[in-house]
Structure formats: structure tokens, C-alpha cells
C-alpha atoms as a PDB file:
ATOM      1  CA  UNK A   1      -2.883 -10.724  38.823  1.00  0.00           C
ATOM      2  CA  UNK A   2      -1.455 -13.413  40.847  1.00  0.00           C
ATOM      3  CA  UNK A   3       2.097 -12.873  42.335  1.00  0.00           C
ATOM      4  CA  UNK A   4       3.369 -16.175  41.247  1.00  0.00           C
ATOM      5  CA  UNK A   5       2.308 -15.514  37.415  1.00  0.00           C
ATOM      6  CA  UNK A   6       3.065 -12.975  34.302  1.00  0.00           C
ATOM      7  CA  UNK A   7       0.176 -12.099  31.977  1.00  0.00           C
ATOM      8  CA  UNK A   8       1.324 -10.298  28.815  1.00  0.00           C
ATOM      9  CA  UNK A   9      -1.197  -8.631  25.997  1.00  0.00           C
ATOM     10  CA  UNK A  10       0.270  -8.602  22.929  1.00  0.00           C
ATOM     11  CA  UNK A  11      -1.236  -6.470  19.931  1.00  0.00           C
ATOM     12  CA  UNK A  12      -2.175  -9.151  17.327  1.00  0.00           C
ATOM     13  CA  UNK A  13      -0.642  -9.198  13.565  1.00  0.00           C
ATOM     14  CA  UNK A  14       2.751  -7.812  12.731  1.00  0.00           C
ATOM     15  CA  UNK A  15       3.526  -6.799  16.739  1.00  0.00           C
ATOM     16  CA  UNK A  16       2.827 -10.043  17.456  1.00  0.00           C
ATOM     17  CA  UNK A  17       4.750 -12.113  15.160  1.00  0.00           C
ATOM     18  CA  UNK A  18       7.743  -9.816  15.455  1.00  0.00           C
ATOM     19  CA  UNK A  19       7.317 -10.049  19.452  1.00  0.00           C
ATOM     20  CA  UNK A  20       7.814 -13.651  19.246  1.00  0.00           C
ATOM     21  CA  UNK A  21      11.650 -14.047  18.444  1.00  0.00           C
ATOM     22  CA  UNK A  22      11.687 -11.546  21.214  1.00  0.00           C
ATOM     23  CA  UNK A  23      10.053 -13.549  23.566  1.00  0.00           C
ATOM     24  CA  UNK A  24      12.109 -16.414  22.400  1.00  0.00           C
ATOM     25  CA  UNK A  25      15.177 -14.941  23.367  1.00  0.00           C
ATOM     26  CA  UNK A  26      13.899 -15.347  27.224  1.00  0.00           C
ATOM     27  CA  UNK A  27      12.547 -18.738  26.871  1.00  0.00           C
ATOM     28  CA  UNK A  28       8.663 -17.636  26.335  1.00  0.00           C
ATOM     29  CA  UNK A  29       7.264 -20.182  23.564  1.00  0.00           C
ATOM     30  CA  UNK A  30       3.197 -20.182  22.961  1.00  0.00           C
ATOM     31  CA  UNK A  31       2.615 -23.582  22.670  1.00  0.00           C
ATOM     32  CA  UNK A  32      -0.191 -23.024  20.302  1.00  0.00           C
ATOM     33  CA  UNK A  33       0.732 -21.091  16.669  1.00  0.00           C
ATOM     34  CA  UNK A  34      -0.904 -17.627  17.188  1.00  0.00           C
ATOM     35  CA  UNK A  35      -1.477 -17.242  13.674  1.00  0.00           C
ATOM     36  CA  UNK A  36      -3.867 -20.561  13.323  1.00  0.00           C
ATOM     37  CA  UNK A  37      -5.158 -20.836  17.083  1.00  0.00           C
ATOM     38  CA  UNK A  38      -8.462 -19.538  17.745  1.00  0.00           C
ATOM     39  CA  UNK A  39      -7.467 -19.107  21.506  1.00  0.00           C
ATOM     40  CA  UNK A  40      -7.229 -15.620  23.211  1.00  0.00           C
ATOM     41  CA  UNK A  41      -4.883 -16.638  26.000  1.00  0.00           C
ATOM     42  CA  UNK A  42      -2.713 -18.235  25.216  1.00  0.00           C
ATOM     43  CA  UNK A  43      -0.487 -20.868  27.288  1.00  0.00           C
ATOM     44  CA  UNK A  44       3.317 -20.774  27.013  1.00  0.00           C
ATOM     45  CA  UNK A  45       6.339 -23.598  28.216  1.00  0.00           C
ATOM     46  CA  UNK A  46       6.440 -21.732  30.927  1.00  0.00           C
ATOM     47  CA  UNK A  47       3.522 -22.749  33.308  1.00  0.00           C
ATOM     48  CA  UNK A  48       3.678 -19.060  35.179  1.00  0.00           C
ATOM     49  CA  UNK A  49       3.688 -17.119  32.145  1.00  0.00           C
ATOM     50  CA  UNK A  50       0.293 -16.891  29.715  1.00  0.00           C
ATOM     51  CA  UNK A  51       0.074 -14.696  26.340  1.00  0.00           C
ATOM     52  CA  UNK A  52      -3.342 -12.531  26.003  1.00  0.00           C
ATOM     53  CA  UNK A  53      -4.133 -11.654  22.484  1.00  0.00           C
ATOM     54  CA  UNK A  54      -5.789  -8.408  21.574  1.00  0.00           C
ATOM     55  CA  UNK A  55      -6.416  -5.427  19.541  1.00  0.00           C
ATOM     56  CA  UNK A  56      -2.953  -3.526  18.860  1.00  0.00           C
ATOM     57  CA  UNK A  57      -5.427  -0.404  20.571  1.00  0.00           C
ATOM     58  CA  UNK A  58      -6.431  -2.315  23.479  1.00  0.00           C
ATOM     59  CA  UNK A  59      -2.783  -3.687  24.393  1.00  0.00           C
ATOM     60  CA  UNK A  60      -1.948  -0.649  26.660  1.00  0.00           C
ATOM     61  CA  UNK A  61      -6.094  -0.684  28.341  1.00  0.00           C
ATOM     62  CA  UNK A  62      -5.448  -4.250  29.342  1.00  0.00           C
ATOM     63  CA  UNK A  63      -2.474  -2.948  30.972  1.00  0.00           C
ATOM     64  CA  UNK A  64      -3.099   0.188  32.444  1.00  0.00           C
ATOM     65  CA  UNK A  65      -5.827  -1.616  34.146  1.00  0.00           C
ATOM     66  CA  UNK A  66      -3.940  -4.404  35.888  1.00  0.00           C
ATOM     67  CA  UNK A  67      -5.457  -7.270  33.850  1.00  0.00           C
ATOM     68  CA  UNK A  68      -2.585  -7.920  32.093  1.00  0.00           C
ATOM     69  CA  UNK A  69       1.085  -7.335  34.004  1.00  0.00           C
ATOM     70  CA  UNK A  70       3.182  -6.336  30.599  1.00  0.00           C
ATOM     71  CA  UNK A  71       2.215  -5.315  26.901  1.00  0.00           C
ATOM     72  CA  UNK A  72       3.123  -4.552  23.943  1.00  0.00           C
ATOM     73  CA  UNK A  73       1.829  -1.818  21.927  1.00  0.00           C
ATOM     74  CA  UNK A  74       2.835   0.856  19.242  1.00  0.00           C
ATOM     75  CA  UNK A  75       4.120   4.179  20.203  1.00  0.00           C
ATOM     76  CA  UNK A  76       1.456   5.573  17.958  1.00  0.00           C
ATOM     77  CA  UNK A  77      -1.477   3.824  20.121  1.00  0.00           C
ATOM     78  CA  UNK A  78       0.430   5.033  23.212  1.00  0.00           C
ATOM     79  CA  UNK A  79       0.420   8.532  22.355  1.00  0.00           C
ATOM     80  CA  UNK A  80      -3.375   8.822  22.047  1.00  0.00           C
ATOM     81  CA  UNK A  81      -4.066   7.101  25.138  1.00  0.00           C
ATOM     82  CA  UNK A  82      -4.084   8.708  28.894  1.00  0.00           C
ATOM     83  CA  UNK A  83      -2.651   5.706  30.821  1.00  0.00           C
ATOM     84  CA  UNK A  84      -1.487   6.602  34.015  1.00  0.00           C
ATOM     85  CA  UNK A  85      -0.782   3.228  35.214  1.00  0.00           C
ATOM     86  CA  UNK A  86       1.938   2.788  32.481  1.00  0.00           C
ATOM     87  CA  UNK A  87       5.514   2.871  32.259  1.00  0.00           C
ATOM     88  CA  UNK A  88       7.545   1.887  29.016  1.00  0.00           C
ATOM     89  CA  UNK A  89      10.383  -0.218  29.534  1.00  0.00           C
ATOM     90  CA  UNK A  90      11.919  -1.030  26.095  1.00  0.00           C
ATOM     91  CA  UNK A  91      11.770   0.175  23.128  1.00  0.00           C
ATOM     92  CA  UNK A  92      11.920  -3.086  21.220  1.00  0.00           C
ATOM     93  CA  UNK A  93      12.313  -1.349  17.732  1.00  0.00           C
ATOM     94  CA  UNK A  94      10.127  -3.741  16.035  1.00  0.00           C
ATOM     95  CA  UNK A  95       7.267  -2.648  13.419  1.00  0.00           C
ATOM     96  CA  UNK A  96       9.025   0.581  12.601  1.00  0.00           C
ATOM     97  CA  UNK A  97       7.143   3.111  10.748  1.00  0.00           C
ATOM     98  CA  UNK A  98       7.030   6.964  10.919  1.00  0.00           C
ATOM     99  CA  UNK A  99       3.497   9.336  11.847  1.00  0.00           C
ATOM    100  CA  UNK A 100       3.456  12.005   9.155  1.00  0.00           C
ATOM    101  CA  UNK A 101       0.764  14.671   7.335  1.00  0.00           C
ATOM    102  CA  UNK A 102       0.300  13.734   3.890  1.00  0.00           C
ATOM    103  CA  UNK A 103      -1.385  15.287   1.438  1.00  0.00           C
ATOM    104  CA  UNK A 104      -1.669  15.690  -2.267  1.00  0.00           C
ATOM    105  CA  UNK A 105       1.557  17.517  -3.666  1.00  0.00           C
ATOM    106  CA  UNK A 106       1.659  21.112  -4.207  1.00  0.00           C
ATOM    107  CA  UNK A 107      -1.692  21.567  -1.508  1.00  0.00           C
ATOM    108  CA  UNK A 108      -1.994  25.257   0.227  1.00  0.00           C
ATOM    109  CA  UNK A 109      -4.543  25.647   2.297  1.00  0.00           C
ATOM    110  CA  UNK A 110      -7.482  28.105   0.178  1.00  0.00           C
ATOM    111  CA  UNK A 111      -8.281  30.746   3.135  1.00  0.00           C
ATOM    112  CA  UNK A 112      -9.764  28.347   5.569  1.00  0.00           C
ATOM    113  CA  UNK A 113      -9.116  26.350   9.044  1.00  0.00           C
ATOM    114  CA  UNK A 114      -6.796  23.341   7.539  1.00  0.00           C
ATOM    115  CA  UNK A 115      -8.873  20.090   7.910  1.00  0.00           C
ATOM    116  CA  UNK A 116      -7.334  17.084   9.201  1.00  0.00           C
ATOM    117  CA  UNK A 117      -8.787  13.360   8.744  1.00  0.00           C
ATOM    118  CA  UNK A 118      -6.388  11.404  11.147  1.00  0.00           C
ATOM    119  CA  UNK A 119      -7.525   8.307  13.867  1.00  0.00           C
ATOM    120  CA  UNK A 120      -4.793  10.139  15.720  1.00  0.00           C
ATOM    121  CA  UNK A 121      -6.513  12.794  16.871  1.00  0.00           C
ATOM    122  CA  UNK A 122      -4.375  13.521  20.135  1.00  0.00           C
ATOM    123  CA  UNK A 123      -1.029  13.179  18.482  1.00  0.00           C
ATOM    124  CA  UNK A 124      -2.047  15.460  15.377  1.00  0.00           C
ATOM    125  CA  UNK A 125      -4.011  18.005  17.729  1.00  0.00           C
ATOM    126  CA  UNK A 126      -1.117  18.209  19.523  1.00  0.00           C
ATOM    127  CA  UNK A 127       1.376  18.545  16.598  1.00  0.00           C
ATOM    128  CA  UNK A 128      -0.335  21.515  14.991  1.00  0.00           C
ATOM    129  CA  UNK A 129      -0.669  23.065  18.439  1.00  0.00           C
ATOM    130  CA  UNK A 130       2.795  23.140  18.997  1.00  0.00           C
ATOM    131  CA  UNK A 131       3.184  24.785  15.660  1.00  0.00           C
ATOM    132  CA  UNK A 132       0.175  27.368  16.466  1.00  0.00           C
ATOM    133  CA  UNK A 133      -2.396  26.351  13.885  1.00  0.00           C
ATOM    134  CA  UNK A 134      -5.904  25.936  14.270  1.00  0.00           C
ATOM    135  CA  UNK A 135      -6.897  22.718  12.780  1.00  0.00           C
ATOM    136  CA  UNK A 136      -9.793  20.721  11.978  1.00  0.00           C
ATOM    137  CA  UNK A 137      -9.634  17.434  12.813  1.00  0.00           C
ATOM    138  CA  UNK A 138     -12.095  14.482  11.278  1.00  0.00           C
ATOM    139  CA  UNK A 139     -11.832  11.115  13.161  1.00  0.00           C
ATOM    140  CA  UNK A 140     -11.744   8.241  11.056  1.00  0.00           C
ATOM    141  CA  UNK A 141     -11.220   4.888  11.532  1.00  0.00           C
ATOM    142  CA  UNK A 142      -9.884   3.371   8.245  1.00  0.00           C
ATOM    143  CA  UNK A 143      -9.241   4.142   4.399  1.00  0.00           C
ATOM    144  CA  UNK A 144      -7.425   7.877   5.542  1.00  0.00           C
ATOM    145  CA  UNK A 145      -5.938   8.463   2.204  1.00  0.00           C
ATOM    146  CA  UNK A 146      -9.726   8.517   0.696  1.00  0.00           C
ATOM    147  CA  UNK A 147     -10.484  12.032   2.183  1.00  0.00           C
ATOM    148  CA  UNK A 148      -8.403  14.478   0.993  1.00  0.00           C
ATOM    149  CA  UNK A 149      -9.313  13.193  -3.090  1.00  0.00           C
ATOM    150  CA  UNK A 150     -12.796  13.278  -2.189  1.00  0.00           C
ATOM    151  CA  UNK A 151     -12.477  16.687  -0.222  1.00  0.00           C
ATOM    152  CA  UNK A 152     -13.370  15.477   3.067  1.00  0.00           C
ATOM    153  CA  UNK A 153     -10.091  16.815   4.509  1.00  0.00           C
ATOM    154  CA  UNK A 154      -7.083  18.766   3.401  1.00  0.00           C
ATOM    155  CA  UNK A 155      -4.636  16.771   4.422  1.00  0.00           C
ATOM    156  CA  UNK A 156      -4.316  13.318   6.126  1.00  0.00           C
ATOM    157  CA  UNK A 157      -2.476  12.429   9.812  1.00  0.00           C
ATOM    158  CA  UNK A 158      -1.492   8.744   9.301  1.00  0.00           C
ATOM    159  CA  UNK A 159       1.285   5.878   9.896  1.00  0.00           C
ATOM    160  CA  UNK A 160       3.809   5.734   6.920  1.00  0.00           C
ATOM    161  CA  UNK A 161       5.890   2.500   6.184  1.00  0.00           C
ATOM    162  CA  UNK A 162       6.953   2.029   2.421  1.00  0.00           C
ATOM    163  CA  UNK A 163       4.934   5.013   1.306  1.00  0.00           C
ATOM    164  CA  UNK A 164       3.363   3.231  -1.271  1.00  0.00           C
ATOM    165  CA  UNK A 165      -0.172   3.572  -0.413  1.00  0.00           C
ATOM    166  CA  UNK A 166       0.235   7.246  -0.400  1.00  0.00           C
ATOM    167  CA  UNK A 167       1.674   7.307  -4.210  1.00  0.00           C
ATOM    168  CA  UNK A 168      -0.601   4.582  -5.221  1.00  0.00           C
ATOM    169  CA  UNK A 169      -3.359   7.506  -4.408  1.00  0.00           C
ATOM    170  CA  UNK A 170      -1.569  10.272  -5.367  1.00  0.00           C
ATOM    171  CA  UNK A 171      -0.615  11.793  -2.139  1.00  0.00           C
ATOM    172  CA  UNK A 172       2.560  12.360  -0.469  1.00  0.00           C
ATOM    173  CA  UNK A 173       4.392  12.363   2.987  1.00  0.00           C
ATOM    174  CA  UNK A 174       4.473  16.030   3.396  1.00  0.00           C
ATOM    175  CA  UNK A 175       5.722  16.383   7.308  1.00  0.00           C
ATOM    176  CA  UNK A 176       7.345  14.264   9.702  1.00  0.00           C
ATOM    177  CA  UNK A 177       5.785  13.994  13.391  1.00  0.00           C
ATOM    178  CA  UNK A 178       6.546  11.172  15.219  1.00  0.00           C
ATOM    179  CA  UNK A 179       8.985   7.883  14.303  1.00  0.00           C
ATOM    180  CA  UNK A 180       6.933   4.609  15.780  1.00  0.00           C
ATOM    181  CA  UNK A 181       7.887   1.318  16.532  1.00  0.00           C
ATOM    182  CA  UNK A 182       6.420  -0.696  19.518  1.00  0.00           C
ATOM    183  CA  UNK A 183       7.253  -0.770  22.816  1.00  0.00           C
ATOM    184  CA  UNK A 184       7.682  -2.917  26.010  1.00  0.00           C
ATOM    185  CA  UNK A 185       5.034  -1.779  28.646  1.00  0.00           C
ATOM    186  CA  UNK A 186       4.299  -2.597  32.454  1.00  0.00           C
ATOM    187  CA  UNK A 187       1.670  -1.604  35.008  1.00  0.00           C
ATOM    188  CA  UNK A 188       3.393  -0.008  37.806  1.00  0.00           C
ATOM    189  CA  UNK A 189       1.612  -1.940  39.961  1.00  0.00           C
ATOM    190  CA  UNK A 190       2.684  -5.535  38.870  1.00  0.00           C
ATOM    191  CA  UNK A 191       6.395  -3.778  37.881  1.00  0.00           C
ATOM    192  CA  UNK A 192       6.402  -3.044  41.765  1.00  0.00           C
ATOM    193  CA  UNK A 193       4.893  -6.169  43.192  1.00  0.00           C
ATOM    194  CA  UNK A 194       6.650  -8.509  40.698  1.00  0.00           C
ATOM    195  CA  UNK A 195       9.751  -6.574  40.378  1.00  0.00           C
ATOM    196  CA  UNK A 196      12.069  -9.715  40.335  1.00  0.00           C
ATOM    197  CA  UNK A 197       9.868 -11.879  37.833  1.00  0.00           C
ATOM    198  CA  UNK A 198       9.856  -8.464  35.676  1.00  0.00           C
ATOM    199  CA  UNK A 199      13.427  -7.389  35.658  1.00  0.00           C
ATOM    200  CA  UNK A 200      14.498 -10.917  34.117  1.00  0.00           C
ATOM    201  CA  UNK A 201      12.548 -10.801  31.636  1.00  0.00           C
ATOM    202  CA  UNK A 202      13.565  -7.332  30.489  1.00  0.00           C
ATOM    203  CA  UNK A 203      17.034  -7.856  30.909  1.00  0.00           C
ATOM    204  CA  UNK A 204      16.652 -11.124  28.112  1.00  0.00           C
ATOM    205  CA  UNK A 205      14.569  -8.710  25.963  1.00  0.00           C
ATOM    206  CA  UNK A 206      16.243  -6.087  26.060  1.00  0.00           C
ATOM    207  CA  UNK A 207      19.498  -8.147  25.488  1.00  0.00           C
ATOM    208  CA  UNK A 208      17.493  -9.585  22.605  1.00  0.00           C
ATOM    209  CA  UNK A 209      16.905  -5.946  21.254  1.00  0.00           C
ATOM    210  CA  UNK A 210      20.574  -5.176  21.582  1.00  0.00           C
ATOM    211  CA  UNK A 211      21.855  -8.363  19.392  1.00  0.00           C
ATOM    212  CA  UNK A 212      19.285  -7.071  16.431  1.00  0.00           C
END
């Protein structure tokens, strides 16, 4: 990380495009269109400042590392990682969404250790902790609301937005855990050494944030 420059991941899709008025509101401006550029850094109109695009799960790794000064990432993806080198900044309310168990309506457990299918496996191993129940959990990767109708889990850990998917499959949001949206994030590092560069640039977003 050079002193003189600010390198920000920034999780690709929906984070990204909704980061962008954001980053407009402090003068940041890709000059290539991240939606049709094939590039993975990105250049900006400001010659110090270049864009890193990524995996919405890497974001925070690039940053916690140093390779990248700022990020942004989902609260979701930053509860299920151990990043030590992290602080959050702002919450920039952007790509809102809640983490609930769902499940198919009317579901008690039948006598057994409830199983959980969830990518989340920290946040929902956490959540039934809390509440002093054993769980199974079942890491997958994609497709969650598959397992409980095919009896691979009881129940489902998962991001919630409209809800639709759920009904569409016959399950529904059954308990809240967590309410997401995506955050401003800085290695504590570069947030010390660049302190100056850093604080400007929060103040616009956060500004930014404020107006809605």
C-alpha cells in the first residue's frame, strides 16, 4: 500500500452498483463501466485512488490483509469471518436484507438434534448457542431452500430480501437473527498510516449516507 494512494475492494454485483452513487458523492468515478469492463482494478478520476473488484466474500480478506486500504462488504460476510485487522467505519445501509431460519410452516423438530443447512455457519452456530440448542449444521454453498423439501436439513439459515424465494418453495421466514446491509471497512493499518486521506473520504460518505 503506498502512502500517497487508496486501494478499495468492492464486492461485485448489487454492493457494487449501489456503492457507486456513494462513491460519487466524494468525487470517486471508475472511468471504466464496472458492469461491461473486464478489468479487476479498476482506475478512477482520481489518479491516487484505484477500485479492486472481487468476490462480495473476499472484500473483507483483501482488507484484513493490507492489500486493499478500504472495502466494502456485507455484514453477513463479516460476521463469519475472523478479521482482526478490521474496523467498520460506516454503515452505508445499502443492500439491506435480514439473516433469518426458515423453514417449512408448522415444522417441530421429531425427537432429534435440529439440522441446519446454512453457508453461515458461524453466525447460525452462534445464534442457536445463545439460545442453548444443539444444532446440526450442513454447509452449503448455494440453492439453501432445496434441503429442508428434500430432507437434507430441518430448517434453513439464509439472507431474506422480498421473501419470495422462500414462498415460491413453500417455506417461510420463521426467526429473525441478524438485519444486514453492507458496510464501510478499513485496515487499521492504512486507517492509521493514511488517517488524513481516510477521514475525507468518510466524512463525504458518510455525509452521502446521511442525505439518503
Amino acid at each position: 500500500m503506498a502512502q500517497n494512494t487508496l486501494t478499495i475492494a468492492l464486492s461485485k454485483g448489487r454492493i457494487l452498483k449501489e456503492t457507486l452513487p456513494l462513491l460519487a458523492a466524494a468525487d470517486i468515478h471508475p472511468l471504466d463501466d464496472p458492469d461491461s469492463s473486464r478489468k479487476l482494478i479498476l482506475d478512477t478520476n482520481q489518479p491516487h485512488i484505484k477500485l479492486l473488484a472481487v468476490r462480495a466474500t473476499d472484500a473483507p480478506t483483501y482488507v484484513n490483509y493490507g492489500t486493499a486500504d478500504l472495502g466494502v462488504a456485507g455484514k453477513d460476510v463479516l460476521m463469519e469471518i475472523e478479521g482482526e485487522n478490521l474496523y467498520e467505519l460506516v454503515d452505508l445501509g445499502i443492500a439491506r436484507c435480514r439473516l433469518m431460519v426458515a423453514g417449512q410452516p408448522g415444522f417441530t423438530p421429531a425427537g432429534h438434534r435440529l439440522r441446519v443447512a446454512t453457508k453461515y455457519v458461524r453466525s447460525a452456530q452462534r445464534y442457536f448457542a445463545e439460545k442453548g440448542e444443539q444444532v446440526e449444521l450442513i454447509k452449503l454453498y448455494g440453492s439453501m431452500e432445496l434441503a429442508p423439501l428434500v430432507g437434507l436439513s430441518d430448517v434453513i439459515v439464509d439472507l431474506v430480501d422480498t421473501g419470495n424465494t422462500l414462498k415460491a418453495n413453500g417455506l417461510a421466514p420463521m426467526e429473525h437473527i441478524a438485519d444486514i446491509s453492507s458496510r464501510l471497512i478499513v485496515n487499521q493499518h492504512a486507517y492509521k498510516l493514511k488517517h488524513d486521506m481516510i477521514r475525507e473520504l468518510v466524512q463525504h460518505i458518510q455525509e452521502a449516507v446521511n442525505n439518503g
